[in-house]
PDB file of N, CA and C in Angstrom:
ATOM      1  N   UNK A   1       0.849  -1.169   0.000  1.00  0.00           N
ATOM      2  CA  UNK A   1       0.000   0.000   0.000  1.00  0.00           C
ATOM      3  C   UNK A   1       0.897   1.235   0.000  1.00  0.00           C
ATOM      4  N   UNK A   2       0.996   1.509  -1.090  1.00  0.00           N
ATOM      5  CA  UNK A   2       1.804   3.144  -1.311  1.00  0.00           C
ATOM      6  C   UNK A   2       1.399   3.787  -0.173  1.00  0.00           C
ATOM      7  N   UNK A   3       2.120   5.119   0.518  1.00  0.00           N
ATOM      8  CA  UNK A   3       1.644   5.885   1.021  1.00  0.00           C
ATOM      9  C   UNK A   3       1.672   7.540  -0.222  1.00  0.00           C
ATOM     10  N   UNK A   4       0.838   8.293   0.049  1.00  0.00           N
ATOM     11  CA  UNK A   4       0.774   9.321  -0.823  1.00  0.00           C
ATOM     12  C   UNK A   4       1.637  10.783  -0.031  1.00  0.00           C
ATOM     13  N   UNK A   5       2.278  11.261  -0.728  1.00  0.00           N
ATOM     14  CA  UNK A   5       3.317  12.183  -0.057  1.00  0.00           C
ATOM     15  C   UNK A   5       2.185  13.218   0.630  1.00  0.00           C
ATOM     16  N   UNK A   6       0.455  13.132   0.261  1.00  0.00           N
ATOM     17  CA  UNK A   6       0.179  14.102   0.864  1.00  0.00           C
ATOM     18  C   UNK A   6      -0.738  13.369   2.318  1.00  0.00           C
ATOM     19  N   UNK A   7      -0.616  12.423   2.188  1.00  0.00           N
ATOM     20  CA  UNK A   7      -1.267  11.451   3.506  1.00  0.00           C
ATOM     21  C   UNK A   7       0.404  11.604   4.526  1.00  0.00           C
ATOM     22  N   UNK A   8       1.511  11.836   3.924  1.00  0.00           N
ATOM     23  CA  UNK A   8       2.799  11.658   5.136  1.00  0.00           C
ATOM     24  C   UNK A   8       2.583  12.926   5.523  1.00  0.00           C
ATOM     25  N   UNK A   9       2.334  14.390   4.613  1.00  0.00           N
ATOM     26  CA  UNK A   9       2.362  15.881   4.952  1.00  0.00           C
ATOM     27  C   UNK A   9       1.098  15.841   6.014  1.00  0.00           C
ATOM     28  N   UNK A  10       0.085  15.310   5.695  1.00  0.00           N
ATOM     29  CA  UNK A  10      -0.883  15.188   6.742  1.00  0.00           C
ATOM     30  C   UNK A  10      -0.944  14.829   7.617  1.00  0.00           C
ATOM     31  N   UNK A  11      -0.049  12.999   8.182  1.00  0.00           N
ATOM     32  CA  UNK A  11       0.091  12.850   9.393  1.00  0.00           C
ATOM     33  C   UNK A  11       1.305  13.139  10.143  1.00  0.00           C
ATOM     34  N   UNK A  12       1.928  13.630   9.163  1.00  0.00           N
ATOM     35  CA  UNK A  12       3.593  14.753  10.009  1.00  0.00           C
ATOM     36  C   UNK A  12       2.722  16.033  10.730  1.00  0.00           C
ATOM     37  N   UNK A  13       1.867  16.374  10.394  1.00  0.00           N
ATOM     38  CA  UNK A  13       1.586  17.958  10.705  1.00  0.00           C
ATOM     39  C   UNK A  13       0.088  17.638  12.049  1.00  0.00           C
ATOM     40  N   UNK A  14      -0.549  16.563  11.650  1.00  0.00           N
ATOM     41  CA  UNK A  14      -1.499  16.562  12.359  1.00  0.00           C
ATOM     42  C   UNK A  14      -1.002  15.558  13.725  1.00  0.00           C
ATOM     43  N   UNK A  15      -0.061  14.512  14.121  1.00  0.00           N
ATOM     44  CA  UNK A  15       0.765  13.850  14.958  1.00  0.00           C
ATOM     45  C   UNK A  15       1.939  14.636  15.379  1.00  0.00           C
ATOM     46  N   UNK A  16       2.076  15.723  14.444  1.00  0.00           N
ATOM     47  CA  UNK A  16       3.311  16.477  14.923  1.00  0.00           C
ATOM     48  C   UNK A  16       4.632  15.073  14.722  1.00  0.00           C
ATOM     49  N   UNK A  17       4.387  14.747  13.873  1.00  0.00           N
ATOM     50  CA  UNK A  17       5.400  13.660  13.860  1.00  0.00           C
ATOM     51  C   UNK A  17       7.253  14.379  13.257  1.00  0.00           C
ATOM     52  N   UNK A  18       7.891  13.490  13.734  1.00  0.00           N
ATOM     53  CA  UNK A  18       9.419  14.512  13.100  1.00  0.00           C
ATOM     54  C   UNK A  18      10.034  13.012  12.998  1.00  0.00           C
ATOM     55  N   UNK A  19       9.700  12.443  11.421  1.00  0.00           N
ATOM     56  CA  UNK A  19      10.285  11.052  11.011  1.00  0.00           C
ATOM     57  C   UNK A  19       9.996  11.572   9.507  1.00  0.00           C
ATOM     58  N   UNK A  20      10.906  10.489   8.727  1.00  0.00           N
ATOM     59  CA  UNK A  20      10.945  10.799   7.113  1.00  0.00           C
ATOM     60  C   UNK A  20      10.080  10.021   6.940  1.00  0.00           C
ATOM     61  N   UNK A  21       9.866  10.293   5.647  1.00  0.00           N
ATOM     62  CA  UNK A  21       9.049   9.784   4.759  1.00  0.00           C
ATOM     63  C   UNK A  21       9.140   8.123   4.639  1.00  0.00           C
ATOM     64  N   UNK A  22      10.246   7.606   4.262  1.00  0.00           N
ATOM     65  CA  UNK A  22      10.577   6.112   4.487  1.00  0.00           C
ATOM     66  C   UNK A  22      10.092   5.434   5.475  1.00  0.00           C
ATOM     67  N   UNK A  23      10.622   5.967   6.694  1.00  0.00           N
ATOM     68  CA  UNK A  23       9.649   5.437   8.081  1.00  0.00           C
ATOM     69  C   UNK A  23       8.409   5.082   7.992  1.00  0.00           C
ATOM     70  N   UNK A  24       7.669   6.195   7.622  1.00  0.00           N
ATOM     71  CA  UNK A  24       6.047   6.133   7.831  1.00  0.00           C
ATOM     72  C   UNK A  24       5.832   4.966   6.763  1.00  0.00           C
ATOM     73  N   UNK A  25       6.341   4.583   5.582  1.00  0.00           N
ATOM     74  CA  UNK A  25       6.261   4.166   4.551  1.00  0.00           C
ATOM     75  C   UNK A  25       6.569   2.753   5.052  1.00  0.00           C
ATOM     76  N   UNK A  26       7.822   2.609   5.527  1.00  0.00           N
ATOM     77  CA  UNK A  26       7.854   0.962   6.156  1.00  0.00           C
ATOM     78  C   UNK A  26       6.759   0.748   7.162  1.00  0.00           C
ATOM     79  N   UNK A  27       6.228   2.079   7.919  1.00  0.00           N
ATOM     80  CA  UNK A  27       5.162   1.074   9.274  1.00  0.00           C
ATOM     81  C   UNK A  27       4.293   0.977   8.216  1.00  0.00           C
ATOM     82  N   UNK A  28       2.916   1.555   7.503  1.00  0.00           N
ATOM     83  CA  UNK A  28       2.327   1.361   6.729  1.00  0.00           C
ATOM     84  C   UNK A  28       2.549   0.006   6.032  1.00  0.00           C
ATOM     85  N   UNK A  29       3.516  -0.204   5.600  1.00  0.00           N
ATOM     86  CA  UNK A  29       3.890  -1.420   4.915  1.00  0.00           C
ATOM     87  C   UNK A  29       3.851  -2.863   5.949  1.00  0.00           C
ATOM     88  N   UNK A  30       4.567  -2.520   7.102  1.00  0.00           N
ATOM     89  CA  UNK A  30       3.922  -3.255   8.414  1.00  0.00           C
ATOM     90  C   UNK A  30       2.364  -3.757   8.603  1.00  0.00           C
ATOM     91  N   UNK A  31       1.693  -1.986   8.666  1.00  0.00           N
ATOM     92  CA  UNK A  31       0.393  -2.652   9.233  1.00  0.00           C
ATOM     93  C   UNK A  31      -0.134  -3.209   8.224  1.00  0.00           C
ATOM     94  N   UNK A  32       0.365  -3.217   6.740  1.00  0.00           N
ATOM     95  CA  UNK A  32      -0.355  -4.282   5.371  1.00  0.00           C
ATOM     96  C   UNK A  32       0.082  -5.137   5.743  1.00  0.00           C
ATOM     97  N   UNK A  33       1.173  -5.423   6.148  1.00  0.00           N
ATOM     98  CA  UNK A  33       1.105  -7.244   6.488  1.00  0.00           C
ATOM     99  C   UNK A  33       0.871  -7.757   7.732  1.00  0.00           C
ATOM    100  N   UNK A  34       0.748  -6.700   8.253  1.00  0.00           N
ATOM    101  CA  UNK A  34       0.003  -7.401   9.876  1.00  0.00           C
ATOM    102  C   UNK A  34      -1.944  -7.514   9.350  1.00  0.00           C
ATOM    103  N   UNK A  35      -2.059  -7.000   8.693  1.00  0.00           N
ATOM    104  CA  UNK A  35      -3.496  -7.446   8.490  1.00  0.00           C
ATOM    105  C   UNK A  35      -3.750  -8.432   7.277  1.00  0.00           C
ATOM    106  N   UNK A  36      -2.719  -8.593   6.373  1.00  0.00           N
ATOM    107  CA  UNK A  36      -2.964  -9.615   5.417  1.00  0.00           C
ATOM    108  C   UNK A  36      -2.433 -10.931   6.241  1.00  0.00           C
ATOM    109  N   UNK A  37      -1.952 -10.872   7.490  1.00  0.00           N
ATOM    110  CA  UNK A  37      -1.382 -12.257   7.645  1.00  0.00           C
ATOM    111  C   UNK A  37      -2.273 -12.199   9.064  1.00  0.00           C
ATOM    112  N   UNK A  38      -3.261 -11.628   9.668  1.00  0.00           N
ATOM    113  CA  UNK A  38      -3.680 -11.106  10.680  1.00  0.00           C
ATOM    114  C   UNK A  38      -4.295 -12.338  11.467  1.00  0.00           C
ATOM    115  N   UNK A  39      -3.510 -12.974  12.512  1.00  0.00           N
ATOM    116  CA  UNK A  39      -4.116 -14.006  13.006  1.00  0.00           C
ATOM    117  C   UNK A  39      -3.661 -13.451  14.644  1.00  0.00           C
ATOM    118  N   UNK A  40      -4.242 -14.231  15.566  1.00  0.00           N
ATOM    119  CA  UNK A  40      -3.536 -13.974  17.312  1.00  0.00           C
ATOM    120  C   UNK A  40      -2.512 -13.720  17.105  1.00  0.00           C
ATOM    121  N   UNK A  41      -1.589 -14.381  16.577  1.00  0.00           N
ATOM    122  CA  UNK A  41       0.183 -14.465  16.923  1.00  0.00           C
ATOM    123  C   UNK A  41       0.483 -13.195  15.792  1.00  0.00           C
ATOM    124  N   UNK A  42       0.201 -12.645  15.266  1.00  0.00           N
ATOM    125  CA  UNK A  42       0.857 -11.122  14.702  1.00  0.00           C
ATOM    126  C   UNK A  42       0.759 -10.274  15.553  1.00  0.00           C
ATOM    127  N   UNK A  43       1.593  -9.694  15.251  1.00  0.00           N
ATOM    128  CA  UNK A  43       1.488  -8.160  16.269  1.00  0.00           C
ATOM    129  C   UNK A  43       0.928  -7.134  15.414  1.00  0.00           C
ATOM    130  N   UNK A  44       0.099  -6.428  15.935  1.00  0.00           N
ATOM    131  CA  UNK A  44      -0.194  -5.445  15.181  1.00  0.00           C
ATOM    132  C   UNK A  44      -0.512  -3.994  16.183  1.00  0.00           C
ATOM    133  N   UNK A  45      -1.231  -3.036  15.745  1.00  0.00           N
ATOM    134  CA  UNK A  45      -1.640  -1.779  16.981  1.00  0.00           C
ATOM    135  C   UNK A  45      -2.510  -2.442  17.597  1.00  0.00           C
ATOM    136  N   UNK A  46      -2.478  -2.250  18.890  1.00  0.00           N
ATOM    137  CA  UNK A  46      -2.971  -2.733  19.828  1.00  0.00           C
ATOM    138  C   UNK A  46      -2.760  -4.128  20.815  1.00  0.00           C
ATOM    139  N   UNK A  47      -1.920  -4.872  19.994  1.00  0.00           N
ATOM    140  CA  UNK A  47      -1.072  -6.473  20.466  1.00  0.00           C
ATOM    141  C   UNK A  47      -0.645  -5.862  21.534  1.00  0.00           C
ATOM    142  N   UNK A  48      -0.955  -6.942  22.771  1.00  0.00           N
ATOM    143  CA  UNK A  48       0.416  -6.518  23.648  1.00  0.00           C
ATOM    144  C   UNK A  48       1.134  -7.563  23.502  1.00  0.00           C
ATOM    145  N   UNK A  49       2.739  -7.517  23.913  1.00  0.00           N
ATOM    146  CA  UNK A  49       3.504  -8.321  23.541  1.00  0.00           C
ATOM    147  C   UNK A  49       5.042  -8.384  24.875  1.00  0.00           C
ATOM    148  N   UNK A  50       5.156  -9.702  25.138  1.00  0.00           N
ATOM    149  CA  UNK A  50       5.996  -9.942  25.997  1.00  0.00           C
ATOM    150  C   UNK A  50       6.827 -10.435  25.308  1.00  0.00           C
ATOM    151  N   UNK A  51       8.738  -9.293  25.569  1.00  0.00           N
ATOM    152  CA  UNK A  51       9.730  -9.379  24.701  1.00  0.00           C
ATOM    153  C   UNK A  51      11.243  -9.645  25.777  1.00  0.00           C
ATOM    154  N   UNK A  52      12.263 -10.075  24.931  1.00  0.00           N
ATOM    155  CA  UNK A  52      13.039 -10.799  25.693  1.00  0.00           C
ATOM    156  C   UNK A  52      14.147  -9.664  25.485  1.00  0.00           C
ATOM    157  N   UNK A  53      14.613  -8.739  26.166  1.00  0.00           N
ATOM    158  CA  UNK A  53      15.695  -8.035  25.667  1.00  0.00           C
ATOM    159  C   UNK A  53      17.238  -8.351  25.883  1.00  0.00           C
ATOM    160  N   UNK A  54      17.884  -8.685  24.873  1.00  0.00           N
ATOM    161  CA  UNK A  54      19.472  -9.874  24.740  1.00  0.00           C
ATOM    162  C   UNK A  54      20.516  -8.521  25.466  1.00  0.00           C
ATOM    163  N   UNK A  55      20.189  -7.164  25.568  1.00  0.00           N
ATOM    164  CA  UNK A  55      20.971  -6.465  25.658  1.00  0.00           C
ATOM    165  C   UNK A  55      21.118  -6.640  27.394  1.00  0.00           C
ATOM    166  N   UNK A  56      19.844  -6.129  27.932  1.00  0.00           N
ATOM    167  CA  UNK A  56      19.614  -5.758  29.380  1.00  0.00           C
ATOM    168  C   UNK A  56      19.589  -7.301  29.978  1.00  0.00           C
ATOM    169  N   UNK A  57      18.841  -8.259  29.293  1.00  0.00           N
ATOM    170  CA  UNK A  57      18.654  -9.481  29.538  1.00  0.00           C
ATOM    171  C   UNK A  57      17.707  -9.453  30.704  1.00  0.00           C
ATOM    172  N   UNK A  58      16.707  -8.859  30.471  1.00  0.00           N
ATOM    173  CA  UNK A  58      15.252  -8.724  30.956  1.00  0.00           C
ATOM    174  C   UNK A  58      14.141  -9.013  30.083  1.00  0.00           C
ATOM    175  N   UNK A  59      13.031  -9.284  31.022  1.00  0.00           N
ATOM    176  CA  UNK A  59      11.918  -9.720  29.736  1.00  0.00           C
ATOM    177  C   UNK A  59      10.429  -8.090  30.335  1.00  0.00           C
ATOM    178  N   UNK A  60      10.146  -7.995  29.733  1.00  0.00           N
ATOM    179  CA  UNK A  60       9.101  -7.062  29.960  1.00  0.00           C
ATOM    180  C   UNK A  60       7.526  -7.074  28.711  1.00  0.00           C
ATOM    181  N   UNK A  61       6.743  -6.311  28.790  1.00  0.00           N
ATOM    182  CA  UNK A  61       5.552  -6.562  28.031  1.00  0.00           C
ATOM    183  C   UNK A  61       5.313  -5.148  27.558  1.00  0.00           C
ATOM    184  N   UNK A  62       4.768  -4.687  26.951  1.00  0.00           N
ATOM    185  CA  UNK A  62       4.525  -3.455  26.135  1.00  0.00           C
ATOM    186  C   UNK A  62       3.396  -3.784  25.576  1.00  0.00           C
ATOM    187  N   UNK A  63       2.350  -2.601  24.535  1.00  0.00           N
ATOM    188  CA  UNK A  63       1.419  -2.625  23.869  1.00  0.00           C
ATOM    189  C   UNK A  63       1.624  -1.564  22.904  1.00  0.00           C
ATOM    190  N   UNK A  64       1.116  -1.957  21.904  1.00  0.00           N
ATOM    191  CA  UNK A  64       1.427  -1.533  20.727  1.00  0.00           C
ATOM    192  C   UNK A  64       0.213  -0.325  20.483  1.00  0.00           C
ATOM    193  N   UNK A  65       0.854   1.028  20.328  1.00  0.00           N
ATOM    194  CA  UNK A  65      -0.379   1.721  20.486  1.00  0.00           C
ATOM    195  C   UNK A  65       0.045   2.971  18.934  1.00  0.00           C
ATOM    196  N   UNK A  66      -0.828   3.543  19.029  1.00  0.00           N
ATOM    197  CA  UNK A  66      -0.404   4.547  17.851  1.00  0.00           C
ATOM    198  C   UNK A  66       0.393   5.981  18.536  1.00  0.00           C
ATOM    199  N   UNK A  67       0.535   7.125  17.909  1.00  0.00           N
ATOM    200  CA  UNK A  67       1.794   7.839  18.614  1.00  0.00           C
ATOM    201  C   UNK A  67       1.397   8.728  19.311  1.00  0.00           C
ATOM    202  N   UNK A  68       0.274   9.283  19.634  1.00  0.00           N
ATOM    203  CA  UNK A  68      -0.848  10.024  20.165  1.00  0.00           C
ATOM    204  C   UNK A  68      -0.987   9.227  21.848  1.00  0.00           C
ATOM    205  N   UNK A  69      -1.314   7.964  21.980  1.00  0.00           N
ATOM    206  CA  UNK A  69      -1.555   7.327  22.877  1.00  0.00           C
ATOM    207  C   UNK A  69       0.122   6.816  23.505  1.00  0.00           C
ATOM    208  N   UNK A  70       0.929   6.653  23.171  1.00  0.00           N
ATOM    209  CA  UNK A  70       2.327   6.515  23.772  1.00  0.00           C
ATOM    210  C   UNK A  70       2.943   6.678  25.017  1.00  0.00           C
ATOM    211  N   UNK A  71       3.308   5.758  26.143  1.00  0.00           N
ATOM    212  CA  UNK A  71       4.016   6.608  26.731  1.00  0.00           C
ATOM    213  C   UNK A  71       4.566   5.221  26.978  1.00  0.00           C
ATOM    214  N   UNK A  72       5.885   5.441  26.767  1.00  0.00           N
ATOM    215  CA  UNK A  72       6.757   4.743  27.141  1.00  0.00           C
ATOM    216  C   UNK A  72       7.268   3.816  28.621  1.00  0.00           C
ATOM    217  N   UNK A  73       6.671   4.707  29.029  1.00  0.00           N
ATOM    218  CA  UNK A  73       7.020   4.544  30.849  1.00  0.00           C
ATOM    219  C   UNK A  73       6.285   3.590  31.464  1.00  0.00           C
ATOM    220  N   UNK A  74       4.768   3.783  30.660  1.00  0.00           N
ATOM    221  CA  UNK A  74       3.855   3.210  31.370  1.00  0.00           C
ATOM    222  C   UNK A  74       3.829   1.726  30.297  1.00  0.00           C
ATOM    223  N   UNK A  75       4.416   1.386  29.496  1.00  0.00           N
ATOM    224  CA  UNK A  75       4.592  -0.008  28.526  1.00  0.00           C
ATOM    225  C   UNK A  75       3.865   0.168  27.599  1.00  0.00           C
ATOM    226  N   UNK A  76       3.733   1.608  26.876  1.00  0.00           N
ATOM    227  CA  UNK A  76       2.300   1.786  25.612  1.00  0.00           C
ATOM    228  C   UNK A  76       3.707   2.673  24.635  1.00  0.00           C
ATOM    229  N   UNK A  77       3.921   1.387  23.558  1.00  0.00           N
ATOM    230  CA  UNK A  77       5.187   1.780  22.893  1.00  0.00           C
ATOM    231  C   UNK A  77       3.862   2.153  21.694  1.00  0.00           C
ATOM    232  N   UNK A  78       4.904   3.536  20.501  1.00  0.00           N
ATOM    233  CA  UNK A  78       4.651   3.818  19.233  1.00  0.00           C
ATOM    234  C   UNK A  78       4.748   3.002  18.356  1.00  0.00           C
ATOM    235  N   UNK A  79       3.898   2.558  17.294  1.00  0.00           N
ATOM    236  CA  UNK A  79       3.878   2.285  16.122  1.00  0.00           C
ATOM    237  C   UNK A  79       4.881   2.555  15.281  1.00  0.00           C
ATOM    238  N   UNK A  80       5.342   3.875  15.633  1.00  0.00           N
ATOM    239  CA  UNK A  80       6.209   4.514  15.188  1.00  0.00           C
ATOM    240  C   UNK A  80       7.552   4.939  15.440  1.00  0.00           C
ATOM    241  N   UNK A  81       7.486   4.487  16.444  1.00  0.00           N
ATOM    242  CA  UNK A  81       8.730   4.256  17.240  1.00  0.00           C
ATOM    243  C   UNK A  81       9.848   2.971  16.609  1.00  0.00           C
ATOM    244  N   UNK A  82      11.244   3.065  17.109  1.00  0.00           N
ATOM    245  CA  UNK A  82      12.033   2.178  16.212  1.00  0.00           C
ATOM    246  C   UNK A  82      12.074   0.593  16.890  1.00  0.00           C
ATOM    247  N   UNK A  83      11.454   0.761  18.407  1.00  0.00           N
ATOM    248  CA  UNK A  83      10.570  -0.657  18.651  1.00  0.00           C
ATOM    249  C   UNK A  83       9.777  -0.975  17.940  1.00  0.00           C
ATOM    250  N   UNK A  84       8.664   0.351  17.974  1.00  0.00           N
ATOM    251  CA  UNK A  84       6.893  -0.282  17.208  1.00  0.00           C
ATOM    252  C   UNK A  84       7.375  -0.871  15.824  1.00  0.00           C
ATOM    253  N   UNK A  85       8.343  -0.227  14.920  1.00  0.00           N
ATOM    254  CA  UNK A  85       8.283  -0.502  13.630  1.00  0.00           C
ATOM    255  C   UNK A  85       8.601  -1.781  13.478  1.00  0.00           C
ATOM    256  N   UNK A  86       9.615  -2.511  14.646  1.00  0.00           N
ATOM    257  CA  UNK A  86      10.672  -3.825  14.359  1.00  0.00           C
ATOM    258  C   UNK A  86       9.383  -4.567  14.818  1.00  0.00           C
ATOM    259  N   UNK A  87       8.376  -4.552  15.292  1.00  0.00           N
ATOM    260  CA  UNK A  87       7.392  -5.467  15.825  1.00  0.00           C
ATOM    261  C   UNK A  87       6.401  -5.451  14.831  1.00  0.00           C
ATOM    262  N   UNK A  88       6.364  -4.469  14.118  1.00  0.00           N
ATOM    263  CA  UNK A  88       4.707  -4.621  13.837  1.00  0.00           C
ATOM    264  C   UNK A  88       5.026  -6.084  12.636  1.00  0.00           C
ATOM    265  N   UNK A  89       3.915  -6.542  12.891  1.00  0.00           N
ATOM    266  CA  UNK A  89       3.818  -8.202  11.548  1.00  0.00           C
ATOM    267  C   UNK A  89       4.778  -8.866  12.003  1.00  0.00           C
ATOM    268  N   UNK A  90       5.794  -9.055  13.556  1.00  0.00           N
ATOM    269  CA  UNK A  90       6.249 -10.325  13.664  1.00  0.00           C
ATOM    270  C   UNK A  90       5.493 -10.651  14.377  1.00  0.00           C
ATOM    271  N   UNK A  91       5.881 -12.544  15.030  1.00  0.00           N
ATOM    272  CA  UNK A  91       5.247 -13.680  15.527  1.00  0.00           C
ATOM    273  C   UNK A  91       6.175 -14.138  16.791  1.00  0.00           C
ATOM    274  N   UNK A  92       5.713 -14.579  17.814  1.00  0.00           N
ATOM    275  CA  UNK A  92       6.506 -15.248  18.644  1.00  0.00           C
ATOM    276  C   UNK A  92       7.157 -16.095  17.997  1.00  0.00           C
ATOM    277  N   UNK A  93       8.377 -15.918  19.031  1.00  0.00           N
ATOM    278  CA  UNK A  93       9.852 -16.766  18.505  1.00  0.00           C
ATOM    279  C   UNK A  93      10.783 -15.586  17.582  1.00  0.00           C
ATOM    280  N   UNK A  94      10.312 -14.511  16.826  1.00  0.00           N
ATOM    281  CA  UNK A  94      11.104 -13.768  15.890  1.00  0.00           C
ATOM    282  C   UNK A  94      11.990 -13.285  16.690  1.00  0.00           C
ATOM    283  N   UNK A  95      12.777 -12.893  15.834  1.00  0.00           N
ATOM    284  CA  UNK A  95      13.869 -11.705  16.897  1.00  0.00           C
ATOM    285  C   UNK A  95      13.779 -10.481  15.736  1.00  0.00           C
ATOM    286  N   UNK A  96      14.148  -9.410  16.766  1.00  0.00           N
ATOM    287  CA  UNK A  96      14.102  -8.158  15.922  1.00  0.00           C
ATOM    288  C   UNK A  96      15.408  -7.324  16.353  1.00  0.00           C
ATOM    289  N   UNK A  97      15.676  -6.453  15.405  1.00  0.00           N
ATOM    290  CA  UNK A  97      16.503  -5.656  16.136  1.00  0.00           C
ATOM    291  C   UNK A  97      16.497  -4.060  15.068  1.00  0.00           C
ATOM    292  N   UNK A  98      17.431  -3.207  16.090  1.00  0.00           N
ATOM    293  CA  UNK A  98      16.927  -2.139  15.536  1.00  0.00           C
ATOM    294  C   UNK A  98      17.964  -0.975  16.414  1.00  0.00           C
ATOM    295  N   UNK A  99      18.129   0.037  15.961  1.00  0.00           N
ATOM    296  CA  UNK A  99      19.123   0.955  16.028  1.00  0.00           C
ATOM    297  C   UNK A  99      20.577   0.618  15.679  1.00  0.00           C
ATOM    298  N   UNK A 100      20.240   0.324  14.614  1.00  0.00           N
ATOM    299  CA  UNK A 100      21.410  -0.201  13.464  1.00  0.00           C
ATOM    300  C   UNK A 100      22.031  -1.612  13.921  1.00  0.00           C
ATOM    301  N   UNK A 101      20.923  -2.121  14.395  1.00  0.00           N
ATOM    302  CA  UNK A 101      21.448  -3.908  15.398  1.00  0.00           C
ATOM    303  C   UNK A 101      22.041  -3.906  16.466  1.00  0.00           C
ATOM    304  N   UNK A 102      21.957  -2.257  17.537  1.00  0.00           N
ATOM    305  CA  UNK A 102      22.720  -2.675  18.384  1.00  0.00           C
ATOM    306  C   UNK A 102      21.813  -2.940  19.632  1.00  0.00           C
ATOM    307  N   UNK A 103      20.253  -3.127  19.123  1.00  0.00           N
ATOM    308  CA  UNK A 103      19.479  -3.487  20.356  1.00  0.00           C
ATOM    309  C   UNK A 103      18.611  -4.971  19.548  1.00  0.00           C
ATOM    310  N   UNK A 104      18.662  -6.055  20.249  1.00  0.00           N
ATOM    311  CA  UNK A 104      18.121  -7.148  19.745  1.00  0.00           C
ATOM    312  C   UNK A 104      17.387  -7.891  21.171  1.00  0.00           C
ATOM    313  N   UNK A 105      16.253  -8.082  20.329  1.00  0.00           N
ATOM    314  CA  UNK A 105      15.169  -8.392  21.151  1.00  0.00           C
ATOM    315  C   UNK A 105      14.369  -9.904  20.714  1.00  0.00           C
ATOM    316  N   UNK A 106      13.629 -10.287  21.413  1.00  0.00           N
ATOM    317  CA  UNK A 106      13.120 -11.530  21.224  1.00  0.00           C
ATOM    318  C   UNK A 106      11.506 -11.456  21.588  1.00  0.00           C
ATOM    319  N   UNK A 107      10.957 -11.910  20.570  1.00  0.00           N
ATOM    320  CA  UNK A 107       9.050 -11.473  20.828  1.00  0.00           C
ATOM    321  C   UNK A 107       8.930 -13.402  21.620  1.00  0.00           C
ATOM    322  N   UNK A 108       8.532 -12.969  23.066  1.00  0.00           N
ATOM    323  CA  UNK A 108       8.204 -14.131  23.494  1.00  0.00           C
ATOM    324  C   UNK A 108       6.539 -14.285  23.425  1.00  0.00           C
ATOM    325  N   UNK A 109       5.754 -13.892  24.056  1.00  0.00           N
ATOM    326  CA  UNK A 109       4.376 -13.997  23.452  1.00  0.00           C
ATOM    327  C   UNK A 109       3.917 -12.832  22.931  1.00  0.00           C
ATOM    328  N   UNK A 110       2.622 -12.845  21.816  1.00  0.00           N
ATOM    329  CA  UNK A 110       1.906 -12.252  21.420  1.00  0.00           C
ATOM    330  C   UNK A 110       0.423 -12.679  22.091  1.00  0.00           C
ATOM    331  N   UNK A 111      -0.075 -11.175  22.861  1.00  0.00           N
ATOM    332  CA  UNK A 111      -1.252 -11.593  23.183  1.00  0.00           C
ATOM    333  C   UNK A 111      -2.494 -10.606  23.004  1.00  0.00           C
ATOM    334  N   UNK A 112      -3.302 -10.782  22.233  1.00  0.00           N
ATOM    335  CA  UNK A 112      -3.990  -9.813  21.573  1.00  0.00           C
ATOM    336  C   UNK A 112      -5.345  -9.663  21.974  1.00  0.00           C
TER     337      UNK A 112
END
C-alpha cells in the first residue's frame, strides 16, 4: 500500500510527527502485512507483547499503540517508534533488532 506524499504531509503535521518519509512508509507497509497475515500471533496496533531483551537481559511486556496514545514509561510503545516498527507483523519466537542492530530483542508472546 503506497503511502501518498500528501497522507505523510498530513500525518507529520497533524501527529506532529518529526520522522521521514521512508519510516512512515515501512510502518504502513507493516500494518499491510500485519493485516494480510492477521491471526492472534501477529502483532499489530494494539497487540500486547511480551519481549526478551538480549541487551539488558530482561523480559518485559509493552502494547502496541499509535503515537498520540504513547508513553513509554507506562509499557504503551509507538507504532512509530524504532521498537513499534521492528514489531509490527512479527510472531513469537522472531527476533528483531533495531538501532542499526545494536538493540536485539526476542518477541516471546503475542497476546492480543
Amino acid at each position: 500500500m503506497p503511502i501518498s506524499f500528501f497522507l505523510y504531509t498530513y500525518l507529520k503535521s497533524s501527529w506532529g510527527l518529526s520522522v521521514n518519509y521512508l519510516t512512515i512508509l515501512s510502518v504502513f507497509e507493516g500494518i499491510d502485512k500485519a493485516k494480510k497475515e492477521r491471526s492472534a500471533e501477529t502483532i499489530s496496533v494494539g497487540s500486547r507483547v511480551r519481549i526478551y531483551d538480549f541487551t539488558t537481559q530482561e523480559e518485559s511486556t509493552v502494547t502496541m499503540v499509535l503515537p498520540r496514545k504513547s508513553s513509554p514509561e507506562a509499557g504503551l510503545v509507538s507504532c512509530l517508534s524504532p521498537l513499534g516498527i521492528s514489531l509490527l507483523g512479527k510472531k513469537k519466537d522472531d527476533t528483531v533488532s533495531f538501532f542499526f542492530k545494536k538493540i536485539k530483542m526476542k518477541v516471546l508472546e503475542v497476546i492480543n
